[in-house]
N, C-alpha and C. Protein backbone atom coordinates (compact mmCIF):
# COMPACT_ATOMS: atom_id res chain seq x y z
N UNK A 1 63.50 106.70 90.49
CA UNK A 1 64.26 107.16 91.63
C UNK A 1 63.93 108.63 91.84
N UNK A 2 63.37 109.06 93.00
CA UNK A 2 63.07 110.68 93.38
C UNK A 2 64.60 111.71 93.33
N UNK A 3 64.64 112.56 93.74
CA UNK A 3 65.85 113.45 93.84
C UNK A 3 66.79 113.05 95.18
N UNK A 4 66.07 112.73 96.24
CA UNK A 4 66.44 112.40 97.71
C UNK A 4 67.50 111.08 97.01
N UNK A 5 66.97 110.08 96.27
CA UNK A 5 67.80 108.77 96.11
C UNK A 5 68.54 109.50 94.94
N UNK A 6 68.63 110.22 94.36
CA UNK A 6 69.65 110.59 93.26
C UNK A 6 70.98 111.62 94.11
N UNK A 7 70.60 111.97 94.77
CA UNK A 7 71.53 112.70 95.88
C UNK A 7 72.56 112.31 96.40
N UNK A 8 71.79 111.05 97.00
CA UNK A 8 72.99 110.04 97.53
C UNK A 8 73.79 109.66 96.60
N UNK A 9 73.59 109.22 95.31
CA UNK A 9 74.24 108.55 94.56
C UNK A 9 75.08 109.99 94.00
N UNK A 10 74.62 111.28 93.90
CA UNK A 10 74.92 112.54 93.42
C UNK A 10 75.97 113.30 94.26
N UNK A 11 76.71 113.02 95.52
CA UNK A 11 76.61 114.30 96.40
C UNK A 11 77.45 115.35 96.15
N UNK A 12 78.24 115.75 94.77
CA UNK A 12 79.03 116.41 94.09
C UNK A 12 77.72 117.23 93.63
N UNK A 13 76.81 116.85 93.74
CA UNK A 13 75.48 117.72 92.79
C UNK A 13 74.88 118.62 93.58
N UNK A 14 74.80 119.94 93.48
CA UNK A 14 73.91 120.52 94.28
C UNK A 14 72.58 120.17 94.06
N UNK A 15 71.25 120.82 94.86
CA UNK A 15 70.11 120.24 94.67
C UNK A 15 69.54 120.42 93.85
N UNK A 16 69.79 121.46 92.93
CA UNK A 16 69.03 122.48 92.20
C UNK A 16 69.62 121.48 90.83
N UNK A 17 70.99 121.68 90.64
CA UNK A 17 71.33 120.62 89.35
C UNK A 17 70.46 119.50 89.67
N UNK A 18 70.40 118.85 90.57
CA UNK A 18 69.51 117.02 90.50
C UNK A 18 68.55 117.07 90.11
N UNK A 19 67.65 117.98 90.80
CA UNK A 19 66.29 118.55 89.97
C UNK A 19 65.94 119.05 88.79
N UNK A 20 67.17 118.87 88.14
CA UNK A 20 66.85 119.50 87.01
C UNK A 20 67.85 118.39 85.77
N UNK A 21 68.43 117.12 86.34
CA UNK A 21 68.65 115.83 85.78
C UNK A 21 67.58 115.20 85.46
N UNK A 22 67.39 114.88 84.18
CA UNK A 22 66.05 114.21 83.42
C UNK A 22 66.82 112.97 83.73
N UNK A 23 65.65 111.58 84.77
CA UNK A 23 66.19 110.42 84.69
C UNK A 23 65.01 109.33 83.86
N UNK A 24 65.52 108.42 82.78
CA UNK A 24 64.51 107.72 82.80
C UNK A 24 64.63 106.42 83.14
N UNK A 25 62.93 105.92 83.47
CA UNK A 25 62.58 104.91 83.95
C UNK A 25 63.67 103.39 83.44
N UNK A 26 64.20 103.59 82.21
CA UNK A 26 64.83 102.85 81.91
C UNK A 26 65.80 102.75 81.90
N UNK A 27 66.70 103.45 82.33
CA UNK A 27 68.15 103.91 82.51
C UNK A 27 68.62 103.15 83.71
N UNK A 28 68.29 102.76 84.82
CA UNK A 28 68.47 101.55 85.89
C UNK A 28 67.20 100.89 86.45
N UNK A 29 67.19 99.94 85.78
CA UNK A 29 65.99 98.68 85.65
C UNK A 29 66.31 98.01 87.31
N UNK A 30 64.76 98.33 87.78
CA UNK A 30 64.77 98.23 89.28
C UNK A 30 63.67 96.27 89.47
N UNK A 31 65.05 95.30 88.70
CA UNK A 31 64.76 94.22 88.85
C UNK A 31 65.03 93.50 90.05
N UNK A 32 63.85 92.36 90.43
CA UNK A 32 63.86 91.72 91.67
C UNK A 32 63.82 90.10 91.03
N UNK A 33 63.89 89.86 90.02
CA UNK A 33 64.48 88.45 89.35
C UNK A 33 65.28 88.86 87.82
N UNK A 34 66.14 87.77 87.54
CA UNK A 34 66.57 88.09 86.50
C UNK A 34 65.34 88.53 85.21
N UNK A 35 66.25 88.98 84.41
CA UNK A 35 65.82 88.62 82.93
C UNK A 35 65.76 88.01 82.55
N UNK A 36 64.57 87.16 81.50
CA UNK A 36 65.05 86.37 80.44
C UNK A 36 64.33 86.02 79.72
N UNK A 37 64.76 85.16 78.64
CA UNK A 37 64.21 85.35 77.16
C UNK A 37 65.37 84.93 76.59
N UNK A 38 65.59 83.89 75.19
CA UNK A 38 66.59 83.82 74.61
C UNK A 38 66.06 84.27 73.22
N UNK A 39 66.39 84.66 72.51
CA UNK A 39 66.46 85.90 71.14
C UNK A 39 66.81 84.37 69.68
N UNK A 40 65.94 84.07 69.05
CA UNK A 40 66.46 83.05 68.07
C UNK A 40 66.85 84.16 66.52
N UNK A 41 68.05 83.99 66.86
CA UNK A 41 68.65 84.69 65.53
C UNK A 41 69.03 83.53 64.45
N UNK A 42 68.05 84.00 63.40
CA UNK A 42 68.47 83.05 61.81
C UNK A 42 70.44 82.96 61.77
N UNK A 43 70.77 81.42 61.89
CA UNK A 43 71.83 80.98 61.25
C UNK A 43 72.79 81.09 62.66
N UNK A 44 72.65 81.14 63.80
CA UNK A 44 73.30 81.39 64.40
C UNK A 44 73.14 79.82 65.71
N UNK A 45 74.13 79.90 66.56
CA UNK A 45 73.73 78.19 67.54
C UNK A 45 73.40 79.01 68.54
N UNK A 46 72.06 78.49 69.41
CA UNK A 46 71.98 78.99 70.62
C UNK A 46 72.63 77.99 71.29
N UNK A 47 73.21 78.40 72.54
CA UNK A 47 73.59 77.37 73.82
C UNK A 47 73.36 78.83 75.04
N UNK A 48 72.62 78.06 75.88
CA UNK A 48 72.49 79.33 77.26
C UNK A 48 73.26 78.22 78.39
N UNK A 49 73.86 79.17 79.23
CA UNK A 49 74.17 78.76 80.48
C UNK A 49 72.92 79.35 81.74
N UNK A 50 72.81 78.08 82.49
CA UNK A 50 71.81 78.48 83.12
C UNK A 50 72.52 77.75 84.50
N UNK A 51 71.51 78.51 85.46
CA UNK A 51 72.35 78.36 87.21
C UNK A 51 70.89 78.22 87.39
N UNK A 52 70.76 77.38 88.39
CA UNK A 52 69.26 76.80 89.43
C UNK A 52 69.75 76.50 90.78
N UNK A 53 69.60 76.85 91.57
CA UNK A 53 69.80 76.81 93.29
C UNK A 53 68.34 75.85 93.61
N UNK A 54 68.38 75.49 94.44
CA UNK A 54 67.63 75.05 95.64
C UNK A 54 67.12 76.26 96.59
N UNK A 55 65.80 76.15 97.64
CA UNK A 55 65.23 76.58 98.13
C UNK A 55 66.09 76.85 99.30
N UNK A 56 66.21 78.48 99.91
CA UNK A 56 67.57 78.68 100.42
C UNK A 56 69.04 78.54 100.62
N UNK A 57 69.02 77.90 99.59
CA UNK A 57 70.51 77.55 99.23
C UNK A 57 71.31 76.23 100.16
N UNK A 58 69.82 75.23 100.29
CA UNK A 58 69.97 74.25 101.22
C UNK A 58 70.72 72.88 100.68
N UNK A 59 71.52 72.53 101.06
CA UNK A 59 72.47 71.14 100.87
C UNK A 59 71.95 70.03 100.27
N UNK A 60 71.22 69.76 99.37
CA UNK A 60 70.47 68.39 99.29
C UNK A 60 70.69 67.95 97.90
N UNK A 61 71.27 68.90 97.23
CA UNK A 61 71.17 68.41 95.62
C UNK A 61 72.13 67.13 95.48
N UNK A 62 73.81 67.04 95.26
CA UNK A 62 74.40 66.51 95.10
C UNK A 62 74.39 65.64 95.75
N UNK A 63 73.81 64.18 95.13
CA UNK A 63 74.05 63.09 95.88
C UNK A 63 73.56 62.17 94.36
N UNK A 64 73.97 60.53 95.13
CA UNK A 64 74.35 59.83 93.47
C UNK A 64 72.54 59.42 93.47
N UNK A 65 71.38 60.03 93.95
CA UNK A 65 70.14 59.51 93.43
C UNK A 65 69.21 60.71 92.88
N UNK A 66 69.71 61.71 93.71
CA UNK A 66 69.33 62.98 92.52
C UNK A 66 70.31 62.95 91.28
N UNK A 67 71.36 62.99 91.01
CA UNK A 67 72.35 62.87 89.76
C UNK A 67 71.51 61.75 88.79
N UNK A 68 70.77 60.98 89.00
CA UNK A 68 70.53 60.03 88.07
C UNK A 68 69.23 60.38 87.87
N UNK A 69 68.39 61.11 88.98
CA UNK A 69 67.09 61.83 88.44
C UNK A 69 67.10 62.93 87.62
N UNK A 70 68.21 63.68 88.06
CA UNK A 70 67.92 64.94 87.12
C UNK A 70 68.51 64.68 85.37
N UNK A 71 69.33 63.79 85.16
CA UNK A 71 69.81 62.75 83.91
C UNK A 71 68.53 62.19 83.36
N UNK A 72 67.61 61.60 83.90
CA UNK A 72 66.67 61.03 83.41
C UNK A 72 65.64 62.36 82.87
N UNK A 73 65.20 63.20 83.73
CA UNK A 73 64.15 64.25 83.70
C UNK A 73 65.11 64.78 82.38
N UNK A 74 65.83 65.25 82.98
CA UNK A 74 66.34 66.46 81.15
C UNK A 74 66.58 65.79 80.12
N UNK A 75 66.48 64.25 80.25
CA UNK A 75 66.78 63.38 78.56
C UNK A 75 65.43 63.25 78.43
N UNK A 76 64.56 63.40 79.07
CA UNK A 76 62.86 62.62 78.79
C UNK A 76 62.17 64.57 78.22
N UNK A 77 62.76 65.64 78.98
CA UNK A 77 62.23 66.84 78.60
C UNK A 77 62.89 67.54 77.32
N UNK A 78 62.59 66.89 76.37
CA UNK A 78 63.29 67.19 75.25
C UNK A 78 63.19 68.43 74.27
N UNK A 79 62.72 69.61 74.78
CA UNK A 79 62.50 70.53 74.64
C UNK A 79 64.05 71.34 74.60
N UNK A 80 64.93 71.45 75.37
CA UNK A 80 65.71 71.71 75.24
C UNK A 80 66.83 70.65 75.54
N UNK A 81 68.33 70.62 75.32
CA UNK A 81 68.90 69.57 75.03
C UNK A 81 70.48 70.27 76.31
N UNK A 82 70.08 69.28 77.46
CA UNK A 82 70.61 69.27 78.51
C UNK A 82 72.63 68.76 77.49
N UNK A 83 73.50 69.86 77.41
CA UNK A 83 75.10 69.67 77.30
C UNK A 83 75.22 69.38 78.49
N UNK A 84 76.44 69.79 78.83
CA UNK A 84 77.41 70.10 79.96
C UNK A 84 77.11 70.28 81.11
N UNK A 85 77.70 69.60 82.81
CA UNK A 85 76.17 70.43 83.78
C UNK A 85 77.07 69.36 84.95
N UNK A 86 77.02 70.40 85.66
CA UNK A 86 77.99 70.25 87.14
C UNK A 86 76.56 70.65 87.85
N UNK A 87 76.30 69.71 88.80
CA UNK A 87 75.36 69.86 90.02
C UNK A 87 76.55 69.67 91.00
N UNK A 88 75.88 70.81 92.06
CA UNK A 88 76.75 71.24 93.75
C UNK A 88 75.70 70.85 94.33
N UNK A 89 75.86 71.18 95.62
CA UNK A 89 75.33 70.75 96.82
C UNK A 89 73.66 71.64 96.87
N UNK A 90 74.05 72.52 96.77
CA UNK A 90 72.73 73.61 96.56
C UNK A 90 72.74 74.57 95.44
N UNK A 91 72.97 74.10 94.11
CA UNK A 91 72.73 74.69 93.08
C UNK A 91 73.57 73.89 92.01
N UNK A 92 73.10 74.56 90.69
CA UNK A 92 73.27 73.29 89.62
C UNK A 92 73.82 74.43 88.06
N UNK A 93 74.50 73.76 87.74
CA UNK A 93 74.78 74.91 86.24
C UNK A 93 74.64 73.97 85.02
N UNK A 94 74.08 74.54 84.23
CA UNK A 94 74.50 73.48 82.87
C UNK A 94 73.97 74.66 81.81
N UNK A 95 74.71 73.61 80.58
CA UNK A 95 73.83 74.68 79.23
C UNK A 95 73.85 73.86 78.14
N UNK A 96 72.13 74.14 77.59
CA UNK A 96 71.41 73.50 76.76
C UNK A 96 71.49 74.38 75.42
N UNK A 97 71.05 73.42 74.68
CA UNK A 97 70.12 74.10 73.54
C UNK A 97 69.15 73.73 72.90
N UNK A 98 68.17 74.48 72.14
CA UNK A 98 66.97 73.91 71.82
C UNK A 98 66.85 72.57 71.07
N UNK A 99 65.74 71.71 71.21
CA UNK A 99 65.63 70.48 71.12
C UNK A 99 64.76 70.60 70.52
N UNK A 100 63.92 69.03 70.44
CA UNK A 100 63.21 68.81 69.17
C UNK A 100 61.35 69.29 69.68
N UNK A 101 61.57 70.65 70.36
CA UNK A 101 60.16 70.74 70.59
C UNK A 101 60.22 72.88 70.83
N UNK A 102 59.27 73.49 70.19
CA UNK A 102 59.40 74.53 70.34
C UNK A 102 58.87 75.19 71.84
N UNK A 103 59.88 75.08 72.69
CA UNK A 103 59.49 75.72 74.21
C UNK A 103 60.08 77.53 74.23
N UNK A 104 59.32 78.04 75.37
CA UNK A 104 60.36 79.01 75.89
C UNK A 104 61.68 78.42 76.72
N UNK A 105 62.41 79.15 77.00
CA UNK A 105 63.31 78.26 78.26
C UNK A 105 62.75 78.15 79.58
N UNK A 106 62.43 79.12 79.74
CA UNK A 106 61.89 79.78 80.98
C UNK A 106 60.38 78.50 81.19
N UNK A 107 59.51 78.10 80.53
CA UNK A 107 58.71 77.06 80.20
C UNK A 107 59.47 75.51 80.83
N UNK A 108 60.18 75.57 79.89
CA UNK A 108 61.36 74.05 80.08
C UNK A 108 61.78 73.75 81.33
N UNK A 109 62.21 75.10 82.25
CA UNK A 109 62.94 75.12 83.48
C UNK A 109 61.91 74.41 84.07
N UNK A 110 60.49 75.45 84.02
CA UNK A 110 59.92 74.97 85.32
C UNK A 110 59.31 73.51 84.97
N UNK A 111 59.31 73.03 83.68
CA UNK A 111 58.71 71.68 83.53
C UNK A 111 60.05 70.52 83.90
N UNK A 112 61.13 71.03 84.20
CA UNK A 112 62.03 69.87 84.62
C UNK A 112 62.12 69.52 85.87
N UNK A 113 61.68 70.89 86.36
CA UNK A 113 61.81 71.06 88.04
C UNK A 113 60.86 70.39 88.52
N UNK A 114 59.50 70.42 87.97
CA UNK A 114 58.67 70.01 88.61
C UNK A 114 58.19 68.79 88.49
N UNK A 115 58.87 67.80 87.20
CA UNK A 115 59.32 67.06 86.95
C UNK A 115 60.32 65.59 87.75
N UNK A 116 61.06 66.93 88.10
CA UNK A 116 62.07 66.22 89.40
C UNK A 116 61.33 66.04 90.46
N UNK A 117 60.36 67.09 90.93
CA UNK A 117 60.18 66.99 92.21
C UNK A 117 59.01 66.05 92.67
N UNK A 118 58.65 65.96 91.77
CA UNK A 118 57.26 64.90 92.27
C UNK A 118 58.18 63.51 91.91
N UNK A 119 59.36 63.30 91.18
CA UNK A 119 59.88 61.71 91.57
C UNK A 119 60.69 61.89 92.92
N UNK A 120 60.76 63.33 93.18
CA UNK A 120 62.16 62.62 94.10
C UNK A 120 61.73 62.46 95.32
N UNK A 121 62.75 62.13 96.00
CA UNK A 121 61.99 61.13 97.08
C UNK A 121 61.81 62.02 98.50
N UNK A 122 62.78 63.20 98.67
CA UNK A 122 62.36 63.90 99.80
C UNK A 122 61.56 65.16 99.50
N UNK A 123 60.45 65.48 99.90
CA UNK A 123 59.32 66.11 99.63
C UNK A 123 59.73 67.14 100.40
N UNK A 124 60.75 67.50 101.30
CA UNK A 124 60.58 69.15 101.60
C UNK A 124 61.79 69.81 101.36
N UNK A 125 62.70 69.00 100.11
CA UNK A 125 63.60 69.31 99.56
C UNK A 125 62.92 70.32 97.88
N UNK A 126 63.43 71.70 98.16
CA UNK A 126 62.61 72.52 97.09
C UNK A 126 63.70 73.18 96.22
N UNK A 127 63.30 73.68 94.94
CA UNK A 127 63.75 74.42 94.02
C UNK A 127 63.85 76.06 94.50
N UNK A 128 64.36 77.09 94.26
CA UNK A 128 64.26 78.16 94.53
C UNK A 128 63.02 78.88 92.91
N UNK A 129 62.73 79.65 93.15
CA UNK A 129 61.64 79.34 92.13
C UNK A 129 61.58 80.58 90.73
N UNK A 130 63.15 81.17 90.64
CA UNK A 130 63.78 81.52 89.00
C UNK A 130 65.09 80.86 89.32
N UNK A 131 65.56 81.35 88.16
CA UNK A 131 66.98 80.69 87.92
C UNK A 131 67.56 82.30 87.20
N UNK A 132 68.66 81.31 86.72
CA UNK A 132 69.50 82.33 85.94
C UNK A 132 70.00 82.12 84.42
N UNK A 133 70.14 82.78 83.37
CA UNK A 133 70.19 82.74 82.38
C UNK A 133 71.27 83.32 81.79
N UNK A 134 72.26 83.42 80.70
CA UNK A 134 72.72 83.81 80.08
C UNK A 134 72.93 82.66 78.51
N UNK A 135 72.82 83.60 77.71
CA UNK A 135 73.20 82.93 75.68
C UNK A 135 74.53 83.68 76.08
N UNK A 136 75.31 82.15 75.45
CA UNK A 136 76.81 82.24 74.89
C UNK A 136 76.43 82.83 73.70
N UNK A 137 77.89 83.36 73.49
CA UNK A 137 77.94 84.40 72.41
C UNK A 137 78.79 83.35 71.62
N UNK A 138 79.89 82.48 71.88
CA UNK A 138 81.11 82.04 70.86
C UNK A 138 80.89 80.54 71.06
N UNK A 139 81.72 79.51 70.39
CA UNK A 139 82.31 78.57 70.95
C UNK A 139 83.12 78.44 71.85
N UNK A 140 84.45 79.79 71.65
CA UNK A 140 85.63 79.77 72.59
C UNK A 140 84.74 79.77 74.14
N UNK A 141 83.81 80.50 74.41
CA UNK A 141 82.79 81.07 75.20
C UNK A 141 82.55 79.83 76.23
N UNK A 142 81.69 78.82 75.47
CA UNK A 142 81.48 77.58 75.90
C UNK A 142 82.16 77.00 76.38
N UNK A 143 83.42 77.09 76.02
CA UNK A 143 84.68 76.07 76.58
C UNK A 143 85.07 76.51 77.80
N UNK A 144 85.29 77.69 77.61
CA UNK A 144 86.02 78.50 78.75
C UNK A 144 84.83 78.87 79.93
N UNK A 145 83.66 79.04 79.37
CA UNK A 145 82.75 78.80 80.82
C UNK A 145 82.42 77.36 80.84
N UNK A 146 82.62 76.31 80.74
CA UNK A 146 82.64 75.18 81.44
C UNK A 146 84.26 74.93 82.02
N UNK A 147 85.59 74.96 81.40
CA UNK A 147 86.30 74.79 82.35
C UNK A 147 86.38 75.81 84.01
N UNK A 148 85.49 77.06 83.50
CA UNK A 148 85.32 77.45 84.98
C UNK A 148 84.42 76.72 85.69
N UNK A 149 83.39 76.52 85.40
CA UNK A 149 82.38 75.94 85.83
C UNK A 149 82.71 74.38 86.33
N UNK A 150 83.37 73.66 85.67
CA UNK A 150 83.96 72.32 85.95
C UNK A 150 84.67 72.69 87.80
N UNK A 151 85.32 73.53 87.72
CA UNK A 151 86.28 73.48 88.74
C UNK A 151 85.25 74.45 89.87
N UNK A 152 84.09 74.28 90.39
CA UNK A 152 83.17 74.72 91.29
C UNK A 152 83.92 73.66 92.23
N UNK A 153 83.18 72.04 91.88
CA UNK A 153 83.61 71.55 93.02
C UNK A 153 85.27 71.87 93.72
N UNK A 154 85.91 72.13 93.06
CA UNK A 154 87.33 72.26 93.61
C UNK A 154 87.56 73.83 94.30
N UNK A 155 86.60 74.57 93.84
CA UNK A 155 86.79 75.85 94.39
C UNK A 155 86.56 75.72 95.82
N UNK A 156 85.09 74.87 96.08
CA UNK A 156 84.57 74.85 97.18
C UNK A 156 85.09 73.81 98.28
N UNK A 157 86.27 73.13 97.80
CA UNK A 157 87.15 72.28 98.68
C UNK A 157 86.38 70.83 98.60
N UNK A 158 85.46 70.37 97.55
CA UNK A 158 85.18 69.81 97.68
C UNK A 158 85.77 68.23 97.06
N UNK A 159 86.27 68.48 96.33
CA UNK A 159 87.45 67.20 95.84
C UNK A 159 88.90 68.16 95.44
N UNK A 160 89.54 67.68 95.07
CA UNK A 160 90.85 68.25 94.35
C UNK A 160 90.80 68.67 92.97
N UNK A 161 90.45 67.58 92.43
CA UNK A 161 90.69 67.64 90.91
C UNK A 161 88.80 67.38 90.46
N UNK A 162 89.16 68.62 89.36
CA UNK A 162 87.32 68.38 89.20
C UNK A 162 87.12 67.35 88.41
N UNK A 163 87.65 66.75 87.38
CA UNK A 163 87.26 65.05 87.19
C UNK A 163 87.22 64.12 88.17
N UNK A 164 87.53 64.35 89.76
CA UNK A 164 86.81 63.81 90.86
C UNK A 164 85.56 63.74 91.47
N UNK A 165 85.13 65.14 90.92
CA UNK A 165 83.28 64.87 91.25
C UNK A 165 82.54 64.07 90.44
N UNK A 166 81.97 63.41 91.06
CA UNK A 166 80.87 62.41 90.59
C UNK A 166 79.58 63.00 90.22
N UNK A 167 79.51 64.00 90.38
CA UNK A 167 78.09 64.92 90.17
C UNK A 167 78.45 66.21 88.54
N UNK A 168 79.11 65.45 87.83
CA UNK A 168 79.02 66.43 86.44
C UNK A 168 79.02 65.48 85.50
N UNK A 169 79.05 65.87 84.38
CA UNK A 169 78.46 65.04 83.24
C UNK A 169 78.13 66.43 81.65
N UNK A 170 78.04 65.12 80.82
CA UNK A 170 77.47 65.83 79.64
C UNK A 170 76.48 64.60 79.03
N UNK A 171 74.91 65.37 78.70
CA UNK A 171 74.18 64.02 77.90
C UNK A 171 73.97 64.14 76.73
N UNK A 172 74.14 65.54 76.09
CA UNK A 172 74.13 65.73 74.85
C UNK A 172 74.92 66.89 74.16
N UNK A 173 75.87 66.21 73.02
CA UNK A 173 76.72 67.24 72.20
C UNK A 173 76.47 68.54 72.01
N UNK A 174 76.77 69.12 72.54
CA UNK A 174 76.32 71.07 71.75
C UNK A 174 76.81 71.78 70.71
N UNK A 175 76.98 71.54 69.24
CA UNK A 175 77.66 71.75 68.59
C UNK A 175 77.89 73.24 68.47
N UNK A 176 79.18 73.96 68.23
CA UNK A 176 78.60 75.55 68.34
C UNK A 176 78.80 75.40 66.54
């Protein structure tokens, strides 16, 4: 960031102090996709929550023949081990953990996606092309971001009660 963009953010600063503020390059990380990387610490459970949208944030996910494709693709990509996982209309949350094959995640994503997309049946229905990442830290963690996560569809008026959507599921235990 030059002095002109530190200004704005500064304007209590005269010019002479800004110019003379040492900023470094790393001090606000001028990212245009997330981060990511999950960190394998000896003795500890990974589980990440991960968010995937669709290509402009277009309506096509949730329906009962993608729900049974994307069930099939993440039990057959066994690299990581598809828990918990509410698909919406244009974006999808769930969280895995590593499975019986040494992947990155970031690897896994795009092999499920692309996976999906050559079975599914409408061809100009697209993925947005990162996602999002976060490693739970707890068990309590897990619980409490899936009962938020459970209640998407209900946020968005889309049933009442979120054991009314037909589009969530769990295919495999996550033990923390």
């Amino acid at each position: 960031m030059n002095a002109t963009g530190r200004a704005r953010l500064l304007p209590s600063l005269s010019k002479n102090m800004i110019e003379r503020v040492p900023m470094k390059a790393s001090t606000i990380p001028d990212r245009r996709h997330p981060a990511h990387g999950v960190r394998n610490q000896l003795n500890e459970p990974i589980i990440v929550f991960l968010t995937v949208c669709t290509k402009h944030r277009a309506a096509w996910l949730a329906t009962t023949i993608n729900h049974a494709l994307l069930r099939e693709v993440w039990t057959q990509a066994t690299g990581w081990l598809v828990g918990r996982y509410v698909i919406m209309p244009d974006h999808l949350h769930l969280f895995a953990a590593p499975g019986s094959l040494v992947i990155e995640l970031d690897s896994w994503v795009r092999y499920w996606k692309s996976q999906f997309t050559k079975q599914h049946p409408e061809k100009g229905d697209r993925w947005q092309t990162d996602h999002w990442d976060s490693r739970l830290r707890s068990g309590e963690s897990y619980d409490s971001k899936w009962e938020y996560v459970a209640q998407n569809p209900v946020r968005h008026g889309l049933v009442e009660r979120a054991e009314d959507w037909p589009y969530l599921g769990e295919l495999f235990h996550l033990p923390w």
